[in-house]
Protein backbone atom coordinates (compact mmCIF):
# COMPACT_ATOMS: atom_id res chain seq x y z
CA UNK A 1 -24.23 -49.42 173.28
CA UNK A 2 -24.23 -51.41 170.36
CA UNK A 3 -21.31 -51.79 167.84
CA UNK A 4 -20.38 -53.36 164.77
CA UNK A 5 -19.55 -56.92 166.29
CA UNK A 6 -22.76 -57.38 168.52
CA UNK A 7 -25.08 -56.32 164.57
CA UNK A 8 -22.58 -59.25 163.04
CA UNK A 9 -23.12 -61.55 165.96
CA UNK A 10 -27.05 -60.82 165.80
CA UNK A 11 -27.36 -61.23 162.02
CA UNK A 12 -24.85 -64.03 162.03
CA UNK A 13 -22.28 -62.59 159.53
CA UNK A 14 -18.90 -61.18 159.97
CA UNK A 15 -17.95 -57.68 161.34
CA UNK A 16 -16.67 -57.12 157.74
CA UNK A 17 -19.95 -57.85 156.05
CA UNK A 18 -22.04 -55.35 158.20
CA UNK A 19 -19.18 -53.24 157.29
CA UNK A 20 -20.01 -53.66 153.75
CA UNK A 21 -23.77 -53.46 154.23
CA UNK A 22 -23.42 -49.70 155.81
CA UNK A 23 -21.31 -48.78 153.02
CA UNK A 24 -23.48 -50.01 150.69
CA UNK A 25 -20.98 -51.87 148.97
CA UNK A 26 -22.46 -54.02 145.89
CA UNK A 27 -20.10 -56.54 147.08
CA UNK A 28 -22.62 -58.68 149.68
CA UNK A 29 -24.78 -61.54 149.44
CA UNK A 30 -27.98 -60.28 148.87
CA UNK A 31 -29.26 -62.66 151.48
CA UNK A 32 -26.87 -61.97 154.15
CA UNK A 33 -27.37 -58.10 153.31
CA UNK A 34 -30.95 -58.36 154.21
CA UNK A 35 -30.25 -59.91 157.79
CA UNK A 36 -28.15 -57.05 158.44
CA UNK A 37 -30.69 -54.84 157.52
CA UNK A 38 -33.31 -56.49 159.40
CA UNK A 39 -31.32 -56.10 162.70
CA UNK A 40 -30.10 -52.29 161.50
CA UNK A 41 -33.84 -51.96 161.42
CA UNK A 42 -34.57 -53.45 165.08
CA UNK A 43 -31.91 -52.01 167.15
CA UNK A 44 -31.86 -48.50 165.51
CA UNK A 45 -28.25 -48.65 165.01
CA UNK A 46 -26.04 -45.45 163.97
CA UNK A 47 -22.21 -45.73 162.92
CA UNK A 48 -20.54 -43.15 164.91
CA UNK A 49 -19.47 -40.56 162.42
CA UNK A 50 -15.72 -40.82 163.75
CA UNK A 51 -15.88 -44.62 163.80
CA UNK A 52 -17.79 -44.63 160.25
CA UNK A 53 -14.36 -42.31 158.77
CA UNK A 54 -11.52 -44.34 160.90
CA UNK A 55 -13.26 -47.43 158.94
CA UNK A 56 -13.99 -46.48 156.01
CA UNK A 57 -11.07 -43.50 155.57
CA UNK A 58 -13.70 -41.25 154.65
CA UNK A 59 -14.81 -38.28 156.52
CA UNK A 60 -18.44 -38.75 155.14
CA UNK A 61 -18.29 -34.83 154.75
CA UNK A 62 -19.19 -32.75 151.10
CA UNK A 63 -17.56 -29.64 150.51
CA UNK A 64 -20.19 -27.25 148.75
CA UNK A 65 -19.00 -23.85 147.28
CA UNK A 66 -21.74 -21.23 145.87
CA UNK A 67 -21.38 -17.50 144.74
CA UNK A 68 -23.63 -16.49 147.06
CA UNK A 69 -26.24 -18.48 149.65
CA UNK A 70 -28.26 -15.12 150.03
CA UNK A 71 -29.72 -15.83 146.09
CA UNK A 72 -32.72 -18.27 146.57
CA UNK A 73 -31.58 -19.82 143.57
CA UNK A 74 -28.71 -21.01 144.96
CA UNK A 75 -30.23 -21.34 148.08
CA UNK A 76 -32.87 -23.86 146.71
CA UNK A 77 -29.49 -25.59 145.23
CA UNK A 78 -27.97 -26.19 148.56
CA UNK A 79 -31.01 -27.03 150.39
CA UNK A 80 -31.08 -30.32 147.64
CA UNK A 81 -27.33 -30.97 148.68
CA UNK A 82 -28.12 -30.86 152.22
CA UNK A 83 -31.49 -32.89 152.07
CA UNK A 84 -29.78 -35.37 149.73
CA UNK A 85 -26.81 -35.43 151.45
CA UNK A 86 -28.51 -35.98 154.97
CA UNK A 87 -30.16 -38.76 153.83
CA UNK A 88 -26.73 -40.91 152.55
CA UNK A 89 -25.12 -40.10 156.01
CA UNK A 90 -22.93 -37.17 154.72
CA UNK A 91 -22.77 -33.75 155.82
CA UNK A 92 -21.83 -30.80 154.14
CA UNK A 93 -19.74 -27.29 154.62
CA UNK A 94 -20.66 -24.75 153.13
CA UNK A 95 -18.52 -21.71 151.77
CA UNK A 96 -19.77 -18.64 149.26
CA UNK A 97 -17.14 -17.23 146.86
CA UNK A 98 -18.96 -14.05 146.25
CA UNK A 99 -18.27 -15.01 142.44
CA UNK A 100 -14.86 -14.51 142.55
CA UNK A 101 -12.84 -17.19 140.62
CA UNK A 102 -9.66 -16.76 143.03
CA UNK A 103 -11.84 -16.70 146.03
CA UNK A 104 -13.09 -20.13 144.68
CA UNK A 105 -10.09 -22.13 144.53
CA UNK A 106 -9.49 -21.01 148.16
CA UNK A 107 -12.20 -22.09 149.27
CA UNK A 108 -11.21 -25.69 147.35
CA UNK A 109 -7.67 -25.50 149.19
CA UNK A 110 -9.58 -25.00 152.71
CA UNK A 111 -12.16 -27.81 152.36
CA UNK A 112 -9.37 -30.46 151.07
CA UNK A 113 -7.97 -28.78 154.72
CA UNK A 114 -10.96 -30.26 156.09
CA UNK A 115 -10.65 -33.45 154.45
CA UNK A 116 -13.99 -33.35 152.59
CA UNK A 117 -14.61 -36.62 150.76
CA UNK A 118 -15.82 -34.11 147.47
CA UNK A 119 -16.59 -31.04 146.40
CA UNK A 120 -19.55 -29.84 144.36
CA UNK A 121 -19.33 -25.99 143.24
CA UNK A 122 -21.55 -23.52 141.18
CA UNK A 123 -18.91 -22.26 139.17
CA UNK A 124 -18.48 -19.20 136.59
CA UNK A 125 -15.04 -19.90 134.63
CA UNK A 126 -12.53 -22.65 134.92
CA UNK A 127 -9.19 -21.15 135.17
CA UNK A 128 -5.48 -23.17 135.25
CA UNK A 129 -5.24 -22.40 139.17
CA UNK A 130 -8.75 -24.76 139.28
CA UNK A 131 -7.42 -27.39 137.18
CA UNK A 132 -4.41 -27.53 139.03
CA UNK A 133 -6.11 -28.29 142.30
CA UNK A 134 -8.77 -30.62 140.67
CA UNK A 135 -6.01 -32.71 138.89
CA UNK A 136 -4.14 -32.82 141.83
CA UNK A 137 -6.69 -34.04 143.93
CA UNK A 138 -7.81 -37.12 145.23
CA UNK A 139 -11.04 -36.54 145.77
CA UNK A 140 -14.07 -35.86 143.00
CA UNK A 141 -15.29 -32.69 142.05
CA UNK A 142 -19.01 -32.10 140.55
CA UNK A 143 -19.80 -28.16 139.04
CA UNK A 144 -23.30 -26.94 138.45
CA UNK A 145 -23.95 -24.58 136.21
CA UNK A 146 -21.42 -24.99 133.36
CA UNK A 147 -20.54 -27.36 131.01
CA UNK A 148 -16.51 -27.57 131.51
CA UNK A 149 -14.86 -29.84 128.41
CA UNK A 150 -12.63 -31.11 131.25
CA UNK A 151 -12.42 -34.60 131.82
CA UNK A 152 -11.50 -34.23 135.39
CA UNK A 153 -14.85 -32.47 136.20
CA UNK A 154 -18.58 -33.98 136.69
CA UNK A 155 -21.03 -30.72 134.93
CA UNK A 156 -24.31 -31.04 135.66
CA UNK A 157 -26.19 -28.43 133.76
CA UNK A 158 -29.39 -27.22 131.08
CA UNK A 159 -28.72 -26.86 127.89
CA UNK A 160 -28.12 -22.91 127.85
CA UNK A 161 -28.17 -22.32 124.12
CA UNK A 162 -31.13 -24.30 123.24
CA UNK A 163 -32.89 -23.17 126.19
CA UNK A 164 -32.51 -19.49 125.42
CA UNK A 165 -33.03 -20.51 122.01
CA UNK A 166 -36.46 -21.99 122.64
CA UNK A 167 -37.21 -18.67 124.95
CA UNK A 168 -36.30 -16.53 121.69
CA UNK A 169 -38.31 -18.65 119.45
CA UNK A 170 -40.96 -18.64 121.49
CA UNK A 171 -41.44 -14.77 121.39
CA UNK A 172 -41.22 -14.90 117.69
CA UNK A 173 -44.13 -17.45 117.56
CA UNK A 174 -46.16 -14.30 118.79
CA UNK A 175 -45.68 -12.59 115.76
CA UNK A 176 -42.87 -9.97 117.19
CA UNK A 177 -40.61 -8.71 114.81
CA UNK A 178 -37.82 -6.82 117.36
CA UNK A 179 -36.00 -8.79 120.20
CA UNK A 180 -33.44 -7.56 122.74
CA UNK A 181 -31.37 -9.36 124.91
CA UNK A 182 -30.58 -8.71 128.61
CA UNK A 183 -27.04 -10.86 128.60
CA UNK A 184 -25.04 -12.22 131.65
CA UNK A 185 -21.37 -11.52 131.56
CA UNK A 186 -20.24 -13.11 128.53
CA UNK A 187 -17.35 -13.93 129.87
CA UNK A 188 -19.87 -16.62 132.21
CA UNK A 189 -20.16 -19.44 129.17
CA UNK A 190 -23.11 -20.81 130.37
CA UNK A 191 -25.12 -17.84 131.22
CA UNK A 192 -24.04 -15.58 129.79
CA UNK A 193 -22.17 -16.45 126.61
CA UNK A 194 -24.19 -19.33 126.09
CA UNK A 195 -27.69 -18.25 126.77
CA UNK A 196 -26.58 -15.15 124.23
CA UNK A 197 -25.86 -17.67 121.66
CA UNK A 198 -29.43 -19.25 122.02
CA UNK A 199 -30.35 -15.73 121.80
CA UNK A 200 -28.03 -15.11 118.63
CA UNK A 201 -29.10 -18.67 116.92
CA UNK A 202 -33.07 -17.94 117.25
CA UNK A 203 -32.75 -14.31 116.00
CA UNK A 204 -30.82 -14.55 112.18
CA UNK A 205 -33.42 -17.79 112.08
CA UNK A 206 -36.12 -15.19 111.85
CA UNK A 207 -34.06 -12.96 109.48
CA UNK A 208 -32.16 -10.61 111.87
CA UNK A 209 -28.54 -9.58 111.18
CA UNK A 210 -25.93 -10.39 113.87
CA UNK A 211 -24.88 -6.84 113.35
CA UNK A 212 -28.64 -5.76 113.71
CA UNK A 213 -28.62 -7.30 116.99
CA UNK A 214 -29.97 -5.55 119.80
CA UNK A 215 -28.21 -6.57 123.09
CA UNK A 216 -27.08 -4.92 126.45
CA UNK A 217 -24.51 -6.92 129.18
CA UNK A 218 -25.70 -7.25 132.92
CA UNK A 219 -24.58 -8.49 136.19
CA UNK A 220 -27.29 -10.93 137.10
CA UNK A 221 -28.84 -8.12 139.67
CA UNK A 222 -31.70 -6.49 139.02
CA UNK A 223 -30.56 -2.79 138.84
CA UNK A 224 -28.07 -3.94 135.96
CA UNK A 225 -31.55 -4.97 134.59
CA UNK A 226 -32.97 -1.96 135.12
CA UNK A 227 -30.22 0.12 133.48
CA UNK A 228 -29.78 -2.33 130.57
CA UNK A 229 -33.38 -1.46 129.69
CA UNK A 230 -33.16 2.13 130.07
CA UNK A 231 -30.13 1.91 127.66
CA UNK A 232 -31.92 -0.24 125.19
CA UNK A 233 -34.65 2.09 125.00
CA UNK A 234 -32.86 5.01 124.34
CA UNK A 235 -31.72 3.01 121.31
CA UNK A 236 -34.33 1.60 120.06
CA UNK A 237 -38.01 0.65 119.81
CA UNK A 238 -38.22 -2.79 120.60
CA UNK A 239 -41.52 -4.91 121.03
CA UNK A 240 -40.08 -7.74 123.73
CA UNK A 241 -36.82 -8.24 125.91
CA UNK A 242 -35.71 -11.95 126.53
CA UNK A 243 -33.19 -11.13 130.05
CA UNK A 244 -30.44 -14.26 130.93
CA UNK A 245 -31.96 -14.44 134.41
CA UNK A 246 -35.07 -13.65 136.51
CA UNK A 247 -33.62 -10.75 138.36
CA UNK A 248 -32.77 -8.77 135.23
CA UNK A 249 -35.83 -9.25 133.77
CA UNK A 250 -37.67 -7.89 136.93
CA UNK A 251 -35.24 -4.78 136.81
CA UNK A 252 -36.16 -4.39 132.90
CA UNK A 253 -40.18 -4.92 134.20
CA UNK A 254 -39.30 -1.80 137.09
CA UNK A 255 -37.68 0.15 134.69
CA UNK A 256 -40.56 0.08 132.18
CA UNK A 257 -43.25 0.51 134.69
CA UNK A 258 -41.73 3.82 136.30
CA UNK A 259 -41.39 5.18 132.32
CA UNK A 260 -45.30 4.21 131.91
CA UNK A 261 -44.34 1.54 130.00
CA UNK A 262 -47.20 -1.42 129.55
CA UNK A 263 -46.09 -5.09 130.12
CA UNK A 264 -46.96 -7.26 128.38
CA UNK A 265 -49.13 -4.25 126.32
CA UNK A 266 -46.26 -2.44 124.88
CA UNK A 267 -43.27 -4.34 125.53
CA UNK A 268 -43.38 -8.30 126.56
CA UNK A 269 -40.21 -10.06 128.93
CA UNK A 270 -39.03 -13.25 129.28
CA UNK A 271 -36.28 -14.12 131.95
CA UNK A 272 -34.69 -17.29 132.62
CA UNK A 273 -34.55 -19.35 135.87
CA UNK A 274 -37.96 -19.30 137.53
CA UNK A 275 -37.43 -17.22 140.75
CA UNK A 276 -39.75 -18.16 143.01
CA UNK A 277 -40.08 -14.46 142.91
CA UNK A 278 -41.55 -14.49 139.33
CA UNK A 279 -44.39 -16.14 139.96
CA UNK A 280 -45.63 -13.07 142.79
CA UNK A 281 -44.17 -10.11 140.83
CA UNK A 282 -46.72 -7.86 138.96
CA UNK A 283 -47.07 -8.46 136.24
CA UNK A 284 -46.13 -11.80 137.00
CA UNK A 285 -43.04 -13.18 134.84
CA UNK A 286 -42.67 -15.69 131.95
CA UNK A 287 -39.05 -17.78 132.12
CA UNK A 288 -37.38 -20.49 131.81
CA UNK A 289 -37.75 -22.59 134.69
CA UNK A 290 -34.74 -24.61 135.73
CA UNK A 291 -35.04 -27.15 138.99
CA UNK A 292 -32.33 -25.86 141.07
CA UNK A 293 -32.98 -28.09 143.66
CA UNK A 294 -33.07 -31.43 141.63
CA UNK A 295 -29.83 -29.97 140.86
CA UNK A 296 -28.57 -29.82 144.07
CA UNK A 297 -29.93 -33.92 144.47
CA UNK A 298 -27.65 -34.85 141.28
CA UNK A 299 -25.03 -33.21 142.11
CA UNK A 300 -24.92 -35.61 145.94
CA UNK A 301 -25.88 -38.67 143.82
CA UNK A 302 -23.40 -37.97 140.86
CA UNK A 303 -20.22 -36.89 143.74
CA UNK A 304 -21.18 -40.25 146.32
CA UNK A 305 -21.40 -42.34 143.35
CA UNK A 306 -17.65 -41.68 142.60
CA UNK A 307 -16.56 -41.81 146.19
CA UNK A 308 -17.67 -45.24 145.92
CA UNK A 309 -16.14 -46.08 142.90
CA UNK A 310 -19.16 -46.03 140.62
CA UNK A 311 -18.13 -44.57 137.16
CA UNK A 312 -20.86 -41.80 136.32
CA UNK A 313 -21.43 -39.55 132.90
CA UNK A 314 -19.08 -36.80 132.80
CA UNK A 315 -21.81 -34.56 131.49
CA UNK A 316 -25.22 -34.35 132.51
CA UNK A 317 -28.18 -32.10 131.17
CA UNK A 318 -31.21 -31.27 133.41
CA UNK A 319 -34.80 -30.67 132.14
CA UNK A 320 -36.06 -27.37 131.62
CA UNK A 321 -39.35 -25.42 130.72
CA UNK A 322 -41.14 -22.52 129.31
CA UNK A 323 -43.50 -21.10 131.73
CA UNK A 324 -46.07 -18.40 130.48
CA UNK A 325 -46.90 -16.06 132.62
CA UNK A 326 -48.43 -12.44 132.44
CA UNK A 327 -45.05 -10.50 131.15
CA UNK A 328 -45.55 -12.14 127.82
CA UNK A 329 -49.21 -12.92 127.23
């Protein structure tokens, strides 16, 4: 079996330049780097994982912490990790939290256990128990799914507020005069406080009153939907409901339907994510479509690039888009 001396011997470079060349350090002669290559290339040669960490004191292993693997959402997030992640030689383990903010930071103490080379997490709040282990760490940490001010952290999310804001605005442009809101937990800035302010922003642009608001707090699940909706309407008589994710506004849609309510007819809905689940519903839904699984490819990029010592924005926003679909037409 081949091994790092018999690739330098056959590209005629040292052990410590084909060392570089797997690593991908910048650090190499380009010409010597593609001699390396060339004989990588021929002879099919894999580092042994265990060699690759003993040499490079790196386990070439991601920690990856979600709420919960069984929502496709996050599911599609992961599946970018892995894919991404496969293809720069690292693997991944995988732990859910269940959304629990304490359950969270144990997962972080198990996979630094593990000696995991970084950690990328969806997170919901960032408490002083999670800056604690971050800023005593070693090792990078990249969360999807908020925007943390902490200097510590790599976010990589949308732009909730303007997003929601855009989703608001764009119910407006069809002439409808009364709004309600589906929220998240607003104690979840991003979706839920944030995608509430979007909400908030669009609405007293069109003349409504904050305390004129009409709004109802949900869980993310779609029987929080549902019951939102039946509380709303035993409120008030409202002409569309914008919901902070996909699964809320499908509950809202069910809860309508079984009351022989007409969407888009009587009452149009907007939710936010772009379940695949949207697009097969009936009526199918309008949202706000967010890439979770480019997500899951920036997050490996962004986290590898600072294992390596490559400096990276602190903040990154992802694309997102309005897609019109039979709930609101």
């Amino acid at each position: 079996m081949l091994n790092i001396k018999d690739i330098a011997k056959l590209a005629g470079v040292s052990p410590a330049t084909v060392s570089r060349v797997i690593n991908n350090s910048a650090n190499v002669n380009e010409e010597k780097r593609q001699r390396v290559l060339e004989v990588l290339e021929q002879t099919g040669y894999k580092p042994n994982s265990l060699a690759r960490g003993l040499l490079y004191n790196k386990t070439f292993t991601l920690g990856v912490v979600v709420p919960d693997i069984s929502n496709i959402n996050f599911s599609e997030f992961v599946k970018g990790i892995e894919i991404e992640a496969r293809q720069n030689n690292y693997n991944i383990i995988l732990m859910t939290s269940g959304n629990e903010p304490e359950r969270e930071v144990e997962c972080f103490e198990i996979l630094k256990e593990k000696r995991v080379d970084g950690i990328i997490f969806a997170g919901t709040i960032l408490t002083d128990r999670h800056k604690l282990h971050i800023d005593n760490s070693t090792i990078p940490f990249v969360v999807f799914g908020q925007d943390f001010e902490y200097k510590s952290l790599i976010s990589i999310n949308i732009d909730n507020i303007k997003a929601s804001y855009d989703a608001v605005k764009y119910l407006y442009s069809k002439g409808i005069k009364k709004i309600a809101m589906i929220t998240g937990p607003l104690w979840d800035k991003a979706a839920g406080y944030d995608r509430y302010t979007g909400f908030l922003k669009a609405s007293i642009e069109n003349g409504i009153n904050q305390r004129d608001l009409i709004y109802k707090e949900g869980d993310f699940t779609i029987s929080s939907g549902y019951e939102a909706m039946k509380k709303i309407l035993k409120e008030e008589r409202v002409e569309a409901v914008f919901a902070a994710n996909d699964f809320m506004a499908l509950g809202a849609i069910k809860y309508l339907l079984d009351n022989d309510v007409k969407v888009p007819q009587d009452i149009k809905v907007v939710g936010f994510d772009d379940n695949p689940i949207a697009k097969i519903y009936t009526p199918s839904l309008s949202t706000v479509k967010i890439d979770f699984y480019r997500a899951g490819v920036l997050s490996v990029n962004a986290i590898i690039s600072c294992i390596n010592g490559i400096e990276v924005e602190n903040k990154m926003l992802l694309e997102y888009e309005i897609i019109e679909r039979q709930s609101s037409i």
